[in-house]
Protein backbone atom coordinates (compact mmCIF):
# COMPACT_ATOMS: atom_id res chain seq x y z
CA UNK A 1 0.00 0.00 0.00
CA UNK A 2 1.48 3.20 -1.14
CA UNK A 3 1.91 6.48 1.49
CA UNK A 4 -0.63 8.23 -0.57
CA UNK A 5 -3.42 5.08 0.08
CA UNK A 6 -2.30 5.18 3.42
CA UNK A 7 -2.57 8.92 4.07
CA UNK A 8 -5.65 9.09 2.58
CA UNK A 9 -7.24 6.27 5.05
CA UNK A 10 -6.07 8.40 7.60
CA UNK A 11 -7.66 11.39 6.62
CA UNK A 12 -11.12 9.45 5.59
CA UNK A 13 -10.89 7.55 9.25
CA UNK A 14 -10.39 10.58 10.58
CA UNK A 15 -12.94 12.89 8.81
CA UNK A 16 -15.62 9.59 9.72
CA UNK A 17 -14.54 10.01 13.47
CA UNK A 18 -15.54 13.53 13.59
CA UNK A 19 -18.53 13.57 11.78
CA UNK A 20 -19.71 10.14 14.84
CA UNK A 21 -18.47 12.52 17.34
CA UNK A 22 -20.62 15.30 16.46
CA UNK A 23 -23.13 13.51 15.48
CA UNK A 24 -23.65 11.97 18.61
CA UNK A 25 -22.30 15.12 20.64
CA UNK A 26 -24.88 17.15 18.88
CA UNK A 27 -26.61 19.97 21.74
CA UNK A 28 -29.54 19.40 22.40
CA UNK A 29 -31.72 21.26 25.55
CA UNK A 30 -31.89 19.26 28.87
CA UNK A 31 -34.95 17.97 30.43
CA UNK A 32 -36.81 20.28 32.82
CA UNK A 33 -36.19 18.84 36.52
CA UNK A 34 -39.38 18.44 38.96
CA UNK A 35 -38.68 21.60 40.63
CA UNK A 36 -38.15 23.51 37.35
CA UNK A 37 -41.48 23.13 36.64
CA UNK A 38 -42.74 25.17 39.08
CA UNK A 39 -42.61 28.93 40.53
CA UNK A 40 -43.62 30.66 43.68
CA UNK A 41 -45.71 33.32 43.80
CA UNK A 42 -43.69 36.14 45.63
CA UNK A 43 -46.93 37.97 47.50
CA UNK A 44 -48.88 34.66 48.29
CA UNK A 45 -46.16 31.92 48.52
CA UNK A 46 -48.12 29.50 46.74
CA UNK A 47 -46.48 27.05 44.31
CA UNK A 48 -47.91 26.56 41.13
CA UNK A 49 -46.90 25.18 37.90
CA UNK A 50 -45.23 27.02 34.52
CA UNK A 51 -47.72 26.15 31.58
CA UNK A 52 -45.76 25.22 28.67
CA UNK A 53 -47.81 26.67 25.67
CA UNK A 54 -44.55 26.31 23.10
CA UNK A 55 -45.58 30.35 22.39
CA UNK A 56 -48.47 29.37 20.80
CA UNK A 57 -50.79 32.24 20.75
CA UNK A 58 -52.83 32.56 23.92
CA UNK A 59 -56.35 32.06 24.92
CA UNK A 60 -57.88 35.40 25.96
CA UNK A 61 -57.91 35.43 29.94
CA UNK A 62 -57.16 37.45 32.41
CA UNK A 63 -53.75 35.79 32.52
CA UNK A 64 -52.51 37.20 29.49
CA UNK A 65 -50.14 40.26 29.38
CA UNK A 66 -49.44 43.12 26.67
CA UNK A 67 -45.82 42.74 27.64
CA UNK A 68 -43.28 39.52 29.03
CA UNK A 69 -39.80 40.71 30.30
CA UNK A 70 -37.88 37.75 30.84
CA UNK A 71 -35.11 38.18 32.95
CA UNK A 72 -31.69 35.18 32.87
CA UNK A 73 -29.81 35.89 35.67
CA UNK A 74 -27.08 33.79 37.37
CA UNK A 75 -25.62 34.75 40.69
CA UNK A 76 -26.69 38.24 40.29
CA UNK A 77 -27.65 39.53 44.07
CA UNK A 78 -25.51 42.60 43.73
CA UNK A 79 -26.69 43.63 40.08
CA UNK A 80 -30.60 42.74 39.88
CA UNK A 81 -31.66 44.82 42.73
CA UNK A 82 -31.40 48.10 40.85
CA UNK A 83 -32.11 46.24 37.47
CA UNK A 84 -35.15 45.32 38.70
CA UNK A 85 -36.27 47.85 40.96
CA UNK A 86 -35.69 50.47 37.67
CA UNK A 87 -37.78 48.07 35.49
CA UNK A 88 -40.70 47.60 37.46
CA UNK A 89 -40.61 51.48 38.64
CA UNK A 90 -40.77 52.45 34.48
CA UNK A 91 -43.89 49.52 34.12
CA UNK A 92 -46.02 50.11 37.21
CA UNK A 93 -45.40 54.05 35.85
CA UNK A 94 -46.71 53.49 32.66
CA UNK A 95 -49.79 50.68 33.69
CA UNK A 96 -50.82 53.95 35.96
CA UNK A 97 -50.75 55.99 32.69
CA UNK A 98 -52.59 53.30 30.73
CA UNK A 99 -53.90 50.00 31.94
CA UNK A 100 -53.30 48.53 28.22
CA UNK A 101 -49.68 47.80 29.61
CA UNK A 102 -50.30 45.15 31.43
CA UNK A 103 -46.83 42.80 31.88
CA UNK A 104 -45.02 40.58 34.10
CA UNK A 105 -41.51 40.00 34.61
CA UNK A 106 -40.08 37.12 35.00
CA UNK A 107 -36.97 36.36 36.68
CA UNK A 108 -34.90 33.13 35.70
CA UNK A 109 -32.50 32.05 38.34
CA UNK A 110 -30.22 29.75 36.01
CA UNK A 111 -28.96 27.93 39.21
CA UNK A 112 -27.34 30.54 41.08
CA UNK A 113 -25.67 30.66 44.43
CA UNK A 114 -25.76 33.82 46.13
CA UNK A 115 -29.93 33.61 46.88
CA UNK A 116 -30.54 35.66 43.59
CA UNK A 117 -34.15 33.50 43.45
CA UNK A 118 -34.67 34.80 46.23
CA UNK A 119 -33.67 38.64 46.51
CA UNK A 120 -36.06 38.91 43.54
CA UNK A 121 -38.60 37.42 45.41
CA UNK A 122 -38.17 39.97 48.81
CA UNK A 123 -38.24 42.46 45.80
CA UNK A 124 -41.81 41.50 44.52
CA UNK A 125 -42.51 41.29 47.96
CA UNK A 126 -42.01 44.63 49.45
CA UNK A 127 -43.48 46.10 46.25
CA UNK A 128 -46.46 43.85 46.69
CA UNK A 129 -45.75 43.41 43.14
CA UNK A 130 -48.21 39.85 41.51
CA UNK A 131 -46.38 40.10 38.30
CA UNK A 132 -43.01 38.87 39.47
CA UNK A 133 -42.50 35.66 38.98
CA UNK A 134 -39.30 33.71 39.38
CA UNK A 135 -38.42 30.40 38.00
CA UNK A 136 -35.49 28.69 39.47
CA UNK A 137 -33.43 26.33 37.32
CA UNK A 138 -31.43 23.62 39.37
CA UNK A 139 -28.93 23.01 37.07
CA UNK A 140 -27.11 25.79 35.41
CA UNK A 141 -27.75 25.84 31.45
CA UNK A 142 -26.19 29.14 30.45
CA UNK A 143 -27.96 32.41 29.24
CA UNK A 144 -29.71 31.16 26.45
CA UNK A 145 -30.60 28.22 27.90
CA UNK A 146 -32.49 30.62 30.62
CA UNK A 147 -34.11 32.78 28.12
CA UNK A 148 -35.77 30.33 26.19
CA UNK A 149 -36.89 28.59 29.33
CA UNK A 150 -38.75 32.17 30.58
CA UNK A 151 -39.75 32.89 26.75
CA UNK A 152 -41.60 29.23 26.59
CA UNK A 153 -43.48 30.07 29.84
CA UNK A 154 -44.74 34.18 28.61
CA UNK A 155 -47.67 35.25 28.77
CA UNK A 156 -46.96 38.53 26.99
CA UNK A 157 -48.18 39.23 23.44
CA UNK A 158 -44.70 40.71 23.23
CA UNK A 159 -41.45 39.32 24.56
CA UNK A 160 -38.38 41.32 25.63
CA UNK A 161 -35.48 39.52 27.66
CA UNK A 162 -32.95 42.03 29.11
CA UNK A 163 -29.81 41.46 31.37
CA UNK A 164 -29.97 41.87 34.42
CA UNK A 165 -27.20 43.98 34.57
CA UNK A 166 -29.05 46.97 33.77
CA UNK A 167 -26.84 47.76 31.50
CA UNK A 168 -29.30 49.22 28.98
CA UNK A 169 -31.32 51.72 30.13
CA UNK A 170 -34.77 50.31 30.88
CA UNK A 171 -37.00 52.96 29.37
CA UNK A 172 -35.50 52.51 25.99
CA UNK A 173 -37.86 49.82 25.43
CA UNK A 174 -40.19 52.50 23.79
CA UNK A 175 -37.46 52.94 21.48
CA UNK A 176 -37.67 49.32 20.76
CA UNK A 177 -41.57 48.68 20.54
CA UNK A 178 -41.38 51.59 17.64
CA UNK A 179 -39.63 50.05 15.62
CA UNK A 180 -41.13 46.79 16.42
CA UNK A 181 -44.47 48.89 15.41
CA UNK A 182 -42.24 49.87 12.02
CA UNK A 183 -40.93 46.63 10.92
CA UNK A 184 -44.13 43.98 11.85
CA UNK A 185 -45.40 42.25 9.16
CA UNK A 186 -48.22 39.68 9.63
CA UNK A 187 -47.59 40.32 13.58
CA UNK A 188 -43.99 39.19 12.82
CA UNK A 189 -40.92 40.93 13.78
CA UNK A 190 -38.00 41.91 16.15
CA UNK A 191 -36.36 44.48 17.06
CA UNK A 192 -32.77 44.69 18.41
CA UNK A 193 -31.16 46.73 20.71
CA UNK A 194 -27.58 47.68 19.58
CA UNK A 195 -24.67 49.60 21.09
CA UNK A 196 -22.87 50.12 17.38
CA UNK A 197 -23.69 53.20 17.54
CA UNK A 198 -20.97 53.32 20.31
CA UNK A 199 -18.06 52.46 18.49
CA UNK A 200 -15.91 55.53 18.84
CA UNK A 201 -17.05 56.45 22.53
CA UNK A 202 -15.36 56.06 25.38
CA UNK A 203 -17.26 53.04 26.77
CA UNK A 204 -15.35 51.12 23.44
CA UNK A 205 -12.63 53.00 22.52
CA UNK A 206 -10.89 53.05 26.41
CA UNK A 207 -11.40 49.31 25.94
CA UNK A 208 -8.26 46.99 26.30
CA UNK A 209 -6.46 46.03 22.98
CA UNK A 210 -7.43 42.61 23.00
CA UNK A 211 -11.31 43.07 24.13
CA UNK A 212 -11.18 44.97 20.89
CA UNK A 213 -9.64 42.48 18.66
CA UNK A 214 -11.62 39.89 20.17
CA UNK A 215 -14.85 42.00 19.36
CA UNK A 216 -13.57 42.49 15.80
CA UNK A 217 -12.51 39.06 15.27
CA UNK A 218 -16.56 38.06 16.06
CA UNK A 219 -17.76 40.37 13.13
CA UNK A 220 -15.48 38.78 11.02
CA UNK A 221 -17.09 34.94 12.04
CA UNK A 222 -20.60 36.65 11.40
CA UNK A 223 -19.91 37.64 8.00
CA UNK A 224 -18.87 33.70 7.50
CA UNK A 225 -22.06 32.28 9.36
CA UNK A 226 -24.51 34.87 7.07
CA UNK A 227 -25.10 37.60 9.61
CA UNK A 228 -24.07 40.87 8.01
CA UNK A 229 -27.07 43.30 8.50
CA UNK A 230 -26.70 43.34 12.11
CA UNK A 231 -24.08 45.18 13.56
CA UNK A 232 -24.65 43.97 17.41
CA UNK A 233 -25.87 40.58 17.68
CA UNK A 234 -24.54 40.28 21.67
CA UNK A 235 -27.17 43.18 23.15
CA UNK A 236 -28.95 42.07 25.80
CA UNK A 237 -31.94 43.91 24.99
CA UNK A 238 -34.38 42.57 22.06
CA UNK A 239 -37.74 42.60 22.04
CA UNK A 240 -40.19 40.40 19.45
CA UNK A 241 -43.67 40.17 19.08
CA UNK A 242 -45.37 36.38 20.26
CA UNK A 243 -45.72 35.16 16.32
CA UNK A 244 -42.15 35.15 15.89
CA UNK A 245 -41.20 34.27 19.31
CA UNK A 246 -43.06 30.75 18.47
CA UNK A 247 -41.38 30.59 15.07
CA UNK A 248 -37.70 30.49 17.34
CA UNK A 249 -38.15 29.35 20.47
CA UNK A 250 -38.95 26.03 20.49
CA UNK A 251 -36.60 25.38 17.93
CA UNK A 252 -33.50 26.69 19.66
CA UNK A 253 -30.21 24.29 20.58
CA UNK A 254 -27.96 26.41 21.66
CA UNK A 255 -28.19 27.56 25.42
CA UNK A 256 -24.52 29.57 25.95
CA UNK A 257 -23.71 32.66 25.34
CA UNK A 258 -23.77 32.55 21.78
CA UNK A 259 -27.48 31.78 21.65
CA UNK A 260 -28.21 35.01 20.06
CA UNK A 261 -26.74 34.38 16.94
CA UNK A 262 -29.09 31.07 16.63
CA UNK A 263 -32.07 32.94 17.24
CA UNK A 264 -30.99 35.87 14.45
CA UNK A 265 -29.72 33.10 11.59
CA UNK A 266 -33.46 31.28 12.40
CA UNK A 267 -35.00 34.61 12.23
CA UNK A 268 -33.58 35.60 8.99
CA UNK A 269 -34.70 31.98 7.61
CA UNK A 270 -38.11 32.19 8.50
CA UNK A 271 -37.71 35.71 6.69
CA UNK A 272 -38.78 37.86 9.74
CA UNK A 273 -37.59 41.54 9.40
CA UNK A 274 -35.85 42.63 12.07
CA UNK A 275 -35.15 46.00 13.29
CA UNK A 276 -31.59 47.43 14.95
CA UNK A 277 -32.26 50.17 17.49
CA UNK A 278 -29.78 52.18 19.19
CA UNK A 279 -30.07 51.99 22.65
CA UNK A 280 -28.29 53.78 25.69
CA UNK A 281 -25.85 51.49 27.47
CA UNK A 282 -23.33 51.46 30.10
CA UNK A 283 -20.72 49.01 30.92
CA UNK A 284 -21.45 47.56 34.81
CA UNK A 285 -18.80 45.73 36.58
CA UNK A 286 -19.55 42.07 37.81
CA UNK A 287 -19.88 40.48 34.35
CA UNK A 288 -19.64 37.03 34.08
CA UNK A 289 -17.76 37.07 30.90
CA UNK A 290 -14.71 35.11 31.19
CA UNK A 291 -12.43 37.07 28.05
CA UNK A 292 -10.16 34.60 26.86
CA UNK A 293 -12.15 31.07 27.73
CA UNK A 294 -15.24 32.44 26.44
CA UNK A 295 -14.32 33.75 23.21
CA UNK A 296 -12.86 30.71 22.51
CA UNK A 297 -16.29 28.87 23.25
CA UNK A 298 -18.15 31.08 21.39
CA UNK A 299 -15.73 30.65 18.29
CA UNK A 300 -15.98 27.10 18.63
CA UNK A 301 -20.05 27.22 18.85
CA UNK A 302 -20.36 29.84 15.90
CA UNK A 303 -18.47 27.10 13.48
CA UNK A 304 -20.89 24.12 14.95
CA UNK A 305 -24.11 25.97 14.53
CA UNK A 306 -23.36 26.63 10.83
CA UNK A 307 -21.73 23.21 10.79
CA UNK A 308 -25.30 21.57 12.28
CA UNK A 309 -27.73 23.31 9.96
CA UNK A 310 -25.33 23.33 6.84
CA UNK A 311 -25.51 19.62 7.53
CA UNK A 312 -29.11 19.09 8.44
CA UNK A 313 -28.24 17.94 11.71
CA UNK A 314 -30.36 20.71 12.77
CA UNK A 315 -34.07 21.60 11.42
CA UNK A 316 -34.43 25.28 11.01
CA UNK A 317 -38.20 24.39 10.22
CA UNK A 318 -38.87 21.48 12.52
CA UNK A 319 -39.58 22.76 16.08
CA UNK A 320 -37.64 20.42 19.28
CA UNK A 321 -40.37 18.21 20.81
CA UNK A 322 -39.12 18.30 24.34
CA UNK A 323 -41.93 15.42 25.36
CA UNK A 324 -40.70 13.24 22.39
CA UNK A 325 -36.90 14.23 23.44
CA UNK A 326 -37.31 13.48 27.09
CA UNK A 327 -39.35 9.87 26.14
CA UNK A 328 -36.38 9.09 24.21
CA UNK A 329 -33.80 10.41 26.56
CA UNK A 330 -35.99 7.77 28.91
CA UNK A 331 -35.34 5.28 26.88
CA UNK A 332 -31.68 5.45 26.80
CA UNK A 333 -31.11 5.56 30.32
CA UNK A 334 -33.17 2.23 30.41
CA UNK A 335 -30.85 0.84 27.77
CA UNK A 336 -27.86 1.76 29.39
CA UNK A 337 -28.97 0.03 32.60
């Protein structure tokens, strides 16, 4: 056998290996725990359980809100106080103004440590405040994997998640819901907050060299995965209506950091317009951000998201069926034992 023949079974063996390992290694959303299923009701303590609707659009009761702001935050006791406080002082302000904005927040604990479940809580609490709610995740899934959990469990005919850094100045969700207004076609569309506008200001420019680089090295993988009309994909701040929420949601893998780039590339493949807003932001210390690991991670995930739907390992158009995946995850664990 020639060093050619040779070399080439290497590289075939090898090419076969990967392809298994992702294959099987594909992401796919855990199963809900017991617990997860389930919130407390701040005011009245009582326990009852999330309804799962997949976003489908909701029956008419008085459960439903104009307006879901869904909240991921993991150990976040020093930061969500004034996040939260701020929020829920702009949307009691503008309910007094005009019952028609009628919302509830809720707060998704992605299985923190420092009692951030439960500061949220004594928040709702002391405001006597019914439309907090807080679901607590036992296992720690990462941001996106904490937004989609709060989006499948809105009530709101409009979804916005926001950080609960406070980064982004609350109120500038009018500047988002106008452009949402704008853009909607056949009650589809999103709107995305965006700090591009910041570029040249301090906030960016007094930046360390390699925070930059990093940041510039991202738009470049964007351009490769198809992404080239928006010019801040990583804003914490986006707001869509419940049509298009349903279209993403439930079909979403990806629960790190990079989820937002998942949720744009199925957005722009189920054709909904979109809508980049600037918004006033302000960097907050505490972040979670790790500089170096995490860019790596999210370089790695940016090539297997375009790897998984390039190869049809994932179904832009085929929404997860988390009863149908947890039946089957059943079934393997029986196997295996």
């Amino acid at each position: 056998m020639t060093s050619v023949a040779v070399l080439a079974g290497v590289l075939i063996t090898s090419l076969a290996g990967l392809i298994t390992a992702l294959v099987m290694f594909t992401p796919h959303p855990r199963r809900r725990t017991a617990n997860e299923r389930f919130f407390i009701d701040a005011v009245t303590n009582e326990r009852t359980e999330f309804e799962i609707a997949a976003l489908e659009p909701p029956r008419r009761t008085s459960q439903n809100v104009a307006l879901s702001v869904v909240v991921p935050a993991f150990n976040e006791a020093a930061r969500l106080p004034q996040m939260l406080n701020d929020t829920l002082d702009f949307l009691d302000a503008r309910v007094k103004r005009d019952k028609g904005h009628s919302f509830e927040v809720i707060v998704v604990d992605d299985g923190s440590s420092d009692g951030t479940a439960e500061i949220a809580r004594e928040i709702a609490r002391k405001r006597a405040c019914s439309q907090v709610r807080v679901l607590v995740l036992e296992k720690n899934r990462g941001k996106g994997g904490a937004v989609t959990q709060g989006m499948l469990v809105a009530r709101g005919d409009r979804l916005l998640f926001a950080d609960a850094d406070g980064a982004t100045r609350f109120s500038d969700i009018e500047l988002l819901e106008k452009a949402l207004d704008k853009v909607s076609v056949a009650n589809h569309g999103i709107a995305v907050g965006s700090r591009a506008h910041m570029v040249r200001s301090d906030a960016v420019v007094k930046r360390s060299f390699i925070r930059n680089f990093l940041m510039h090295g991202f738009h470049a993988f964007l351009l490769l995965l198809g992404i080239s009309s928006i010019k801040d994909t990583q804003c914490g701040f986006k707001l869509l209506t419940r049509r298009s929420a349903a279209e993403i949601f439930p079909r979403m893998h990806v629960e790190g950091w990079i989820f937002d780039i998942e949720m744009l590339l199925l957005a722009t493949w189920h054709k909904i317009p979109i809508a980049e807003v600037p918004v006033t932001w302000n960097e907050v210390d505490g972040s979670k951000v790790n500089l170096l690991k995490d860019s790596v991670r999210m370089a790695i995930d940016l090539l297997l998201i375009r790897f998984y739907y390039f190869t049809g390992l994932w179904n832009a158009f085929k929404a997860l069926d988390a009863q149908e995946l947890e039946e089957k995850l059943k079934g393997s664990k029986r196997k295996s034992e």
